[in-house]
PDB file of N, CA and C in Angstrom:
ATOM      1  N   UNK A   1       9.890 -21.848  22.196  1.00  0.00           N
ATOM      2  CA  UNK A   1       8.740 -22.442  21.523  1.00  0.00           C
ATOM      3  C   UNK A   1       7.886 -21.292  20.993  1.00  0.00           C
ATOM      4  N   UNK A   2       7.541 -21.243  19.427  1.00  0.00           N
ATOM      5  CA  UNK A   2       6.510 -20.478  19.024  1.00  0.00           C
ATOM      6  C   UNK A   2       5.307 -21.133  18.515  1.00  0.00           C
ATOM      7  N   UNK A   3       4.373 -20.426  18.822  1.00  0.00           N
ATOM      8  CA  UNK A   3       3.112 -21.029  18.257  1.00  0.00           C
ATOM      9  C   UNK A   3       2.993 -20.003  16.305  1.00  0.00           C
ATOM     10  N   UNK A   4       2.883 -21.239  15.854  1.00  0.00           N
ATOM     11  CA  UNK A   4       2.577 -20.625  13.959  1.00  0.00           C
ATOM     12  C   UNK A   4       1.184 -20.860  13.715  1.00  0.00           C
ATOM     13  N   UNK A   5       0.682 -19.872  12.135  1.00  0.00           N
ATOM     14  CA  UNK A   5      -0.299 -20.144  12.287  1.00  0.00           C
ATOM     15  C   UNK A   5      -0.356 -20.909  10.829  1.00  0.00           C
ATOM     16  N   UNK A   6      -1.010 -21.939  10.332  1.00  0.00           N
ATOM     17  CA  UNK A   6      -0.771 -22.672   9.270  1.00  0.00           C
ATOM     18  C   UNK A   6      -1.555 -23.179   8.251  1.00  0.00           C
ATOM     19  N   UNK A   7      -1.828 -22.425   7.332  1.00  0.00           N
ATOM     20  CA  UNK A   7      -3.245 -22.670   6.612  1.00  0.00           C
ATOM     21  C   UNK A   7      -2.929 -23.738   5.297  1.00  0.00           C
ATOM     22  N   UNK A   8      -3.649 -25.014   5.856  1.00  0.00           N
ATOM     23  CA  UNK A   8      -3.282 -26.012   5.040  1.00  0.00           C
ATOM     24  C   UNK A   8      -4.409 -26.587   3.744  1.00  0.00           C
ATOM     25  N   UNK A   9      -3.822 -26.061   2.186  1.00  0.00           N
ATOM     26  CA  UNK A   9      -4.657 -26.342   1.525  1.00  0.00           C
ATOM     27  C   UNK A   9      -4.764 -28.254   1.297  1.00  0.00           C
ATOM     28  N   UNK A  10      -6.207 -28.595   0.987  1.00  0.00           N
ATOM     29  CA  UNK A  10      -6.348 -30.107   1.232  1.00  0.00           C
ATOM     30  C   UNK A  10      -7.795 -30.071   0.512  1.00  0.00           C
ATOM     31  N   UNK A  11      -8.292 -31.549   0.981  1.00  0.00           N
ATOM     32  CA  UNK A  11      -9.517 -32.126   0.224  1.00  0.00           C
ATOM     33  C   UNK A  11     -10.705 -32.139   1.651  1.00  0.00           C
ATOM     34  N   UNK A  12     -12.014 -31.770   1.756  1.00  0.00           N
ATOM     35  CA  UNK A  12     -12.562 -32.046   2.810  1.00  0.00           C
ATOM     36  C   UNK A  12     -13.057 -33.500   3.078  1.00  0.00           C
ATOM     37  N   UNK A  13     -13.551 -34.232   3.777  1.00  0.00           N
ATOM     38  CA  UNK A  13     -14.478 -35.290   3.699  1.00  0.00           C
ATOM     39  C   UNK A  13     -15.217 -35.490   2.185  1.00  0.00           C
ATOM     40  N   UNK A  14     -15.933 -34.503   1.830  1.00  0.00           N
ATOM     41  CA  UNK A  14     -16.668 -34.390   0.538  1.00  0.00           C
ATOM     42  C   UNK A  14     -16.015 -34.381  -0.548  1.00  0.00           C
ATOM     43  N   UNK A  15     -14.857 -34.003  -0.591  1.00  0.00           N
ATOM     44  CA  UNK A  15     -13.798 -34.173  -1.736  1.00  0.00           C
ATOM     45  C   UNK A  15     -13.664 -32.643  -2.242  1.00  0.00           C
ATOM     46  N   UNK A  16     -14.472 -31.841  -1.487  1.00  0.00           N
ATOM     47  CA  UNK A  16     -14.298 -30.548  -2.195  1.00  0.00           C
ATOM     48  C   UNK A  16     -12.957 -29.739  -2.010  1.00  0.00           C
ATOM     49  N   UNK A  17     -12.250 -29.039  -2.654  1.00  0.00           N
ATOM     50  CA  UNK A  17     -11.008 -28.087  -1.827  1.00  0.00           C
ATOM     51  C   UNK A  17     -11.458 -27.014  -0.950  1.00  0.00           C
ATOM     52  N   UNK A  18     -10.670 -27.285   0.260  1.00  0.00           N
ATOM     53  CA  UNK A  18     -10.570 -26.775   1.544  1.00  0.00           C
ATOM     54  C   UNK A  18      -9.147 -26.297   1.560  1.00  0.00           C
ATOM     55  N   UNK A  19      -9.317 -25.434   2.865  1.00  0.00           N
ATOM     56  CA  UNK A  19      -8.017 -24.524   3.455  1.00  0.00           C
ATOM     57  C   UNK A  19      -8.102 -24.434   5.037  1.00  0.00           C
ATOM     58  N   UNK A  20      -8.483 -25.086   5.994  1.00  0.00           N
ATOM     59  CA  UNK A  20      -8.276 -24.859   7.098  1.00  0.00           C
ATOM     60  C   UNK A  20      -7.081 -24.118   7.986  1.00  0.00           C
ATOM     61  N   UNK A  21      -7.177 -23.401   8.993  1.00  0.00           N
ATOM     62  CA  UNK A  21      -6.066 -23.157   9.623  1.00  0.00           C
ATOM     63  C   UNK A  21      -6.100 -23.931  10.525  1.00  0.00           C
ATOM     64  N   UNK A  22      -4.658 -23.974  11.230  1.00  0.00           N
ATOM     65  CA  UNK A  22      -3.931 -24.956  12.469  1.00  0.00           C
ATOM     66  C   UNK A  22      -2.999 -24.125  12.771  1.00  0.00           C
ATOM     67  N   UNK A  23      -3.183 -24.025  14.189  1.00  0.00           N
ATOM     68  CA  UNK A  23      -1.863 -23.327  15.029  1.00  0.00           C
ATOM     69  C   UNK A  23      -1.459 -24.305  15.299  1.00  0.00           C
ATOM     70  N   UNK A  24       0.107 -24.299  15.414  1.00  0.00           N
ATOM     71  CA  UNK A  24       1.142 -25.680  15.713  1.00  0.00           C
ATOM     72  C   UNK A  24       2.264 -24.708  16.405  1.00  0.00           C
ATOM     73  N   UNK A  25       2.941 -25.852  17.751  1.00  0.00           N
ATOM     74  CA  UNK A  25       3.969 -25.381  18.550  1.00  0.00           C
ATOM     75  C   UNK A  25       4.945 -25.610  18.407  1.00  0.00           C
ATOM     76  N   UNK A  26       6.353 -25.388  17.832  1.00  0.00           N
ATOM     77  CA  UNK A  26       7.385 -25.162  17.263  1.00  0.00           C
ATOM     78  C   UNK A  26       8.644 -24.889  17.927  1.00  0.00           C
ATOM     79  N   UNK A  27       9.708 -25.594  17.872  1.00  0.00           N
ATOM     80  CA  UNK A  27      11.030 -24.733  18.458  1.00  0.00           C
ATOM     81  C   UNK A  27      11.640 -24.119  16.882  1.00  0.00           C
ATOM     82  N   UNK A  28      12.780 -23.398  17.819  1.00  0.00           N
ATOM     83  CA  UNK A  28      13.244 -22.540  16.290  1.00  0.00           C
ATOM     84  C   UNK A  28      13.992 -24.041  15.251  1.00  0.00           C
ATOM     85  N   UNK A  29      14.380 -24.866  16.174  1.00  0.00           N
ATOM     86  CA  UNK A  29      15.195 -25.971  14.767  1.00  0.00           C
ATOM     87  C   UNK A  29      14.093 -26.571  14.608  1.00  0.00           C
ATOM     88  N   UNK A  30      13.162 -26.977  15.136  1.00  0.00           N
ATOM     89  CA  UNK A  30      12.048 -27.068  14.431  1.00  0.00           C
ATOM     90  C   UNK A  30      11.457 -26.759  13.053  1.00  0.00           C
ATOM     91  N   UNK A  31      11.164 -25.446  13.467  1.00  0.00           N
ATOM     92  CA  UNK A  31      11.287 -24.418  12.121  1.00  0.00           C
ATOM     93  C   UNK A  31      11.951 -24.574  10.991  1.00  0.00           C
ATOM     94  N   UNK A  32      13.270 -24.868  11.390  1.00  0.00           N
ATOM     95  CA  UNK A  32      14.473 -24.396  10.287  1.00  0.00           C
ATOM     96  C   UNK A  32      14.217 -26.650   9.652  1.00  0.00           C
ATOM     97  N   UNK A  33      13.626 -27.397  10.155  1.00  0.00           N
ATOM     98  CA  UNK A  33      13.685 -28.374   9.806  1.00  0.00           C
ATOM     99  C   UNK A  33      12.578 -29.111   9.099  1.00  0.00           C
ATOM    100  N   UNK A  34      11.390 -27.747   8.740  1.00  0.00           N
ATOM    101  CA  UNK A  34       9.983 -28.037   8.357  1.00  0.00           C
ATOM    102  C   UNK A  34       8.966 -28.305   9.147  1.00  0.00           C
ATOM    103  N   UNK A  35       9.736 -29.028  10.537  1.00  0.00           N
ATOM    104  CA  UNK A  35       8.694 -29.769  10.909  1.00  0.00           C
ATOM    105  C   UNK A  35       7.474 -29.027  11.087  1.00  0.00           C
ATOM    106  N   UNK A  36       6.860 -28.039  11.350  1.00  0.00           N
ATOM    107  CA  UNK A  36       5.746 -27.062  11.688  1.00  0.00           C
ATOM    108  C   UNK A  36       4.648 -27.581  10.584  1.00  0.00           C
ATOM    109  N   UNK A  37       5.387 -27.968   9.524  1.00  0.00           N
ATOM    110  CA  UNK A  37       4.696 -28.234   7.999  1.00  0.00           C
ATOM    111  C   UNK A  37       3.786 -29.785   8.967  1.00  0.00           C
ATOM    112  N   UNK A  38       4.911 -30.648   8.935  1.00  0.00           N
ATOM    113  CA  UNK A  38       4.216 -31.881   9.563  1.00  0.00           C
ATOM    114  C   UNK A  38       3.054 -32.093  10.578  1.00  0.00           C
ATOM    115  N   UNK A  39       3.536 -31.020  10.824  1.00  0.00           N
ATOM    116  CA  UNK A  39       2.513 -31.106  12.411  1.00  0.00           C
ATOM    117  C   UNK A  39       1.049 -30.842  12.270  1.00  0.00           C
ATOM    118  N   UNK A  40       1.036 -29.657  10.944  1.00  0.00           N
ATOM    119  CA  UNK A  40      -0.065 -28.859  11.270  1.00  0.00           C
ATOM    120  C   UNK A  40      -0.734 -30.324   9.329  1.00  0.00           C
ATOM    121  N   UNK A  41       0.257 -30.821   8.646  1.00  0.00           N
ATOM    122  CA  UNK A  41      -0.504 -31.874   8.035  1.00  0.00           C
ATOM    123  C   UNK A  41      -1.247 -33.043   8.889  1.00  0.00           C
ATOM    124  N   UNK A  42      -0.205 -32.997  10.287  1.00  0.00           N
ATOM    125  CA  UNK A  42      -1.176 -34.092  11.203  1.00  0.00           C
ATOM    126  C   UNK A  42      -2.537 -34.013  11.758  1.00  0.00           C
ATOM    127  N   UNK A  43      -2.777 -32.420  12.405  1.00  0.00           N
ATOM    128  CA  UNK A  43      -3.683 -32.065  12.535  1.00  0.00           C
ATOM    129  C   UNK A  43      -4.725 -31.938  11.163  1.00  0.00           C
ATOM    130  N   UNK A  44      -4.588 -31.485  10.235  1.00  0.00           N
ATOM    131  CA  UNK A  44      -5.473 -31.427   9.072  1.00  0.00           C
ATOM    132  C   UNK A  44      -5.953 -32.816   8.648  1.00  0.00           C
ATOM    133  N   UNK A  45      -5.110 -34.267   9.025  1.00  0.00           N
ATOM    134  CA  UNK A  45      -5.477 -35.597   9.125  1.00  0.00           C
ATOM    135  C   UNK A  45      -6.199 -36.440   9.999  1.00  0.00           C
ATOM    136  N   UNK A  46      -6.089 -35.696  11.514  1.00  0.00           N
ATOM    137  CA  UNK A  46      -6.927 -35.732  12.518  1.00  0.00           C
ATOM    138  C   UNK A  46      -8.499 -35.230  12.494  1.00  0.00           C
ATOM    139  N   UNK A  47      -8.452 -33.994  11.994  1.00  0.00           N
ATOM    140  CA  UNK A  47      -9.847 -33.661  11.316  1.00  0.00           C
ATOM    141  C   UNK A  47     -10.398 -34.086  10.454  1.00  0.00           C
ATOM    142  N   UNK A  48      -9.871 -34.950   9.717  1.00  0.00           N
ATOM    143  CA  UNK A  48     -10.707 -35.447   8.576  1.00  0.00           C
ATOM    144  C   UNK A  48     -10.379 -34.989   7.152  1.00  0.00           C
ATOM    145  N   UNK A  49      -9.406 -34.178   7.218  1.00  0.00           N
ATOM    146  CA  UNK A  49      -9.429 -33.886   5.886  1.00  0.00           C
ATOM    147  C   UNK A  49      -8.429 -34.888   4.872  1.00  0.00           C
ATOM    148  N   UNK A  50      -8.431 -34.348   3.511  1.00  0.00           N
ATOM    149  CA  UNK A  50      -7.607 -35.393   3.005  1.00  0.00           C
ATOM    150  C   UNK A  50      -6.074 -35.178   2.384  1.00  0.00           C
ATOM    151  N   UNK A  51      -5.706 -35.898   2.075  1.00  0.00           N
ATOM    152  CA  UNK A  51      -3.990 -35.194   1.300  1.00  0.00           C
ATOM    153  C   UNK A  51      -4.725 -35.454  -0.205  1.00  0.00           C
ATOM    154  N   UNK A  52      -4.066 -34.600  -1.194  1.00  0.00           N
ATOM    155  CA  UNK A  52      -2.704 -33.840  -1.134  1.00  0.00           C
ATOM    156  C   UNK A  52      -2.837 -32.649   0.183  1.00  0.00           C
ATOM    157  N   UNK A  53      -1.754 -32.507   0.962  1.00  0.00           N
ATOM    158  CA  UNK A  53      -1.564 -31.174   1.607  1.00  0.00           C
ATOM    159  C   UNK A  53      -0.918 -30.331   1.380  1.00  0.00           C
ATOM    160  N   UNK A  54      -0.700 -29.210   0.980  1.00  0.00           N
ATOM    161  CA  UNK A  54       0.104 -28.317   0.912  1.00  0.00           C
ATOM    162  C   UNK A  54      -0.282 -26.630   1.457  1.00  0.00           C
ATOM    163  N   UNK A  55       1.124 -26.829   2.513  1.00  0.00           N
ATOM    164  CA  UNK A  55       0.840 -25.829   3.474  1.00  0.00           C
ATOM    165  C   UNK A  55       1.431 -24.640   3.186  1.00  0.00           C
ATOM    166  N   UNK A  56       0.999 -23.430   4.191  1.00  0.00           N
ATOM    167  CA  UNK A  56       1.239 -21.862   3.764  1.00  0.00           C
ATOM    168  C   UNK A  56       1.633 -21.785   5.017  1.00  0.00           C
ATOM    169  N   UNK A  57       3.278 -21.218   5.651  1.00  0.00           N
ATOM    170  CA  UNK A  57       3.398 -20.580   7.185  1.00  0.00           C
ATOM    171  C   UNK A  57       3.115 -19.134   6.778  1.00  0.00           C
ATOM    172  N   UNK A  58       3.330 -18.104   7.866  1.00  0.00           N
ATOM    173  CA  UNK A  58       3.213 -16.992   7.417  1.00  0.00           C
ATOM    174  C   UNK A  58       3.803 -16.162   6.440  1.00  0.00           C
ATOM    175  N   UNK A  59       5.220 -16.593   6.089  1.00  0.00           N
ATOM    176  CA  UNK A  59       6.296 -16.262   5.187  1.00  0.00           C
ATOM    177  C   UNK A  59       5.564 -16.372   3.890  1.00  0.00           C
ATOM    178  N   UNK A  60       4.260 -17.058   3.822  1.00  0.00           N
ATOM    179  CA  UNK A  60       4.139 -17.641   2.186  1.00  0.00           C
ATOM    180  C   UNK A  60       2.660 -17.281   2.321  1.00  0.00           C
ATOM    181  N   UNK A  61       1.668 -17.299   3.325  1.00  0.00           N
ATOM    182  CA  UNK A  61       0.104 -16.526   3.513  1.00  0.00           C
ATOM    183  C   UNK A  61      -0.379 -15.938   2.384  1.00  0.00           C
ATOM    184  N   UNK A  62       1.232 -14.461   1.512  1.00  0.00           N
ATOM    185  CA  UNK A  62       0.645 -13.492   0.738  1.00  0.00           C
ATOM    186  C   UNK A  62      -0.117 -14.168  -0.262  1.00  0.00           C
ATOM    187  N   UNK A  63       0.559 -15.616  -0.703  1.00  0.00           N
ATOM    188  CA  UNK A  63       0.786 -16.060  -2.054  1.00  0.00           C
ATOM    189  C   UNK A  63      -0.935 -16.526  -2.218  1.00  0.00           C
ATOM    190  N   UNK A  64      -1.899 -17.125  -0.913  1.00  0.00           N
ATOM    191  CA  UNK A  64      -2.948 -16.879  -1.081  1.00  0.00           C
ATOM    192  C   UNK A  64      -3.988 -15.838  -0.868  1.00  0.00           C
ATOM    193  N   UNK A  65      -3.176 -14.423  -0.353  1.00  0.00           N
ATOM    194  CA  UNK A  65      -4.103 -13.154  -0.090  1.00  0.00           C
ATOM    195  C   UNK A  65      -3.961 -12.717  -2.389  1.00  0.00           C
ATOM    196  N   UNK A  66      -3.046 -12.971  -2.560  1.00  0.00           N
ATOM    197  CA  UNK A  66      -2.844 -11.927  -3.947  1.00  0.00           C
ATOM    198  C   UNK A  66      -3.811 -13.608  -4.817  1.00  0.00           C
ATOM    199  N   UNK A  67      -3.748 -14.644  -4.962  1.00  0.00           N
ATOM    200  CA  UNK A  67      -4.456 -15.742  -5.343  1.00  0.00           C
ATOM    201  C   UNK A  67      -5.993 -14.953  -5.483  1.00  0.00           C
ATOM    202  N   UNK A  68      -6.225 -14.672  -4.084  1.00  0.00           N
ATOM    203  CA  UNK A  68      -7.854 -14.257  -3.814  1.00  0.00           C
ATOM    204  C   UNK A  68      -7.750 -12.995  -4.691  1.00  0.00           C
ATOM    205  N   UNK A  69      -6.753 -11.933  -4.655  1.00  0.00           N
ATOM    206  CA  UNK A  69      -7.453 -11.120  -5.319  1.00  0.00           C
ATOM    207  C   UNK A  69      -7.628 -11.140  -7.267  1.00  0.00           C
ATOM    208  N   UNK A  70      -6.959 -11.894  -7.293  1.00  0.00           N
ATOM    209  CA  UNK A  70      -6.390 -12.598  -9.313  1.00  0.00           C
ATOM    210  C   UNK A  70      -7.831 -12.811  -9.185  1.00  0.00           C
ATOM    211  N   UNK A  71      -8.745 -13.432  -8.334  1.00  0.00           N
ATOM    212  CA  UNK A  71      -9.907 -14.445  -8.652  1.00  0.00           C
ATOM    213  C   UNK A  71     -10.846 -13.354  -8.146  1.00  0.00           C
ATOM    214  N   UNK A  72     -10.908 -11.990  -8.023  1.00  0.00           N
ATOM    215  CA  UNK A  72     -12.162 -10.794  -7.442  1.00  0.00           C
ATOM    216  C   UNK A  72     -12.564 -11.242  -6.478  1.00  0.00           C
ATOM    217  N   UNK A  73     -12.080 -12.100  -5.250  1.00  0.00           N
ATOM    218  CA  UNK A  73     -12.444 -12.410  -4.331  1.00  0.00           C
ATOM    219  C   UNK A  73     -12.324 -11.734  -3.251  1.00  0.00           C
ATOM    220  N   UNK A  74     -11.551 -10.617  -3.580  1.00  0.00           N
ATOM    221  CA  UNK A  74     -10.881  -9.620  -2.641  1.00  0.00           C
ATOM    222  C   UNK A  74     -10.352  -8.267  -3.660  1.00  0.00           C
ATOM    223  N   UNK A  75     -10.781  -7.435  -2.487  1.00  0.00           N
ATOM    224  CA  UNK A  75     -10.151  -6.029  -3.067  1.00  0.00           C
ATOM    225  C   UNK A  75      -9.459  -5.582  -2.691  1.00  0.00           C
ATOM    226  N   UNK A  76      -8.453  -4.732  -3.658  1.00  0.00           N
ATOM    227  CA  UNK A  76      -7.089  -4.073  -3.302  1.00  0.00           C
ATOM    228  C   UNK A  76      -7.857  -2.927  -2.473  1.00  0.00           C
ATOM    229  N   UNK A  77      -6.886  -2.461  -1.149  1.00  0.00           N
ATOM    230  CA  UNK A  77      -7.333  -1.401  -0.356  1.00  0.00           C
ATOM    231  C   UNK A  77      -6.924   0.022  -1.595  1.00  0.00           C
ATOM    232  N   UNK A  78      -7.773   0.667  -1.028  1.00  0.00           N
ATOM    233  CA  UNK A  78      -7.506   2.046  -2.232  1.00  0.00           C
ATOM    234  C   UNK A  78      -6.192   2.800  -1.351  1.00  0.00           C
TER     235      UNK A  78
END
């Protein structure tokens, strides 16, 4: 069992876009079967937030670190 960490983009209560994280507990066929995706959309549904969901495991994180920096939200380390 691994614990992932899972930052799920979504809608808040207010309708605004949100990104919360969710750690979710996992076996490896787990993994290899998405489910980690499901789990951590359940939790993001438990809190209140809304679908569409679409999630980031760590394999895919960069795709919103380089996002932030396209938008000057972040700086490249020198």
């Amino acid at each position: 069992m691994a614990n992932l960490t899972i930052a799920v983009a979504c809608r808040n209560a207010c309708g605004m876009a949100d990104m919360p994280i969710f750690t979710v507990a996992v076996t490896a066929r787990e993994y290899e079967l998405g489910i980690h995706y499901d789990k951590a959309e359940s939790l993001a549904e438990q809190a209140g937030y809304e679908q569409p969901f679409v999630c980031f495991d760590a394999t895919e994180q960069q795709a919103i670190a380089s996002a932030a920096l396209d938008l000057g939200l972040l700086t490249r380390p020198a």
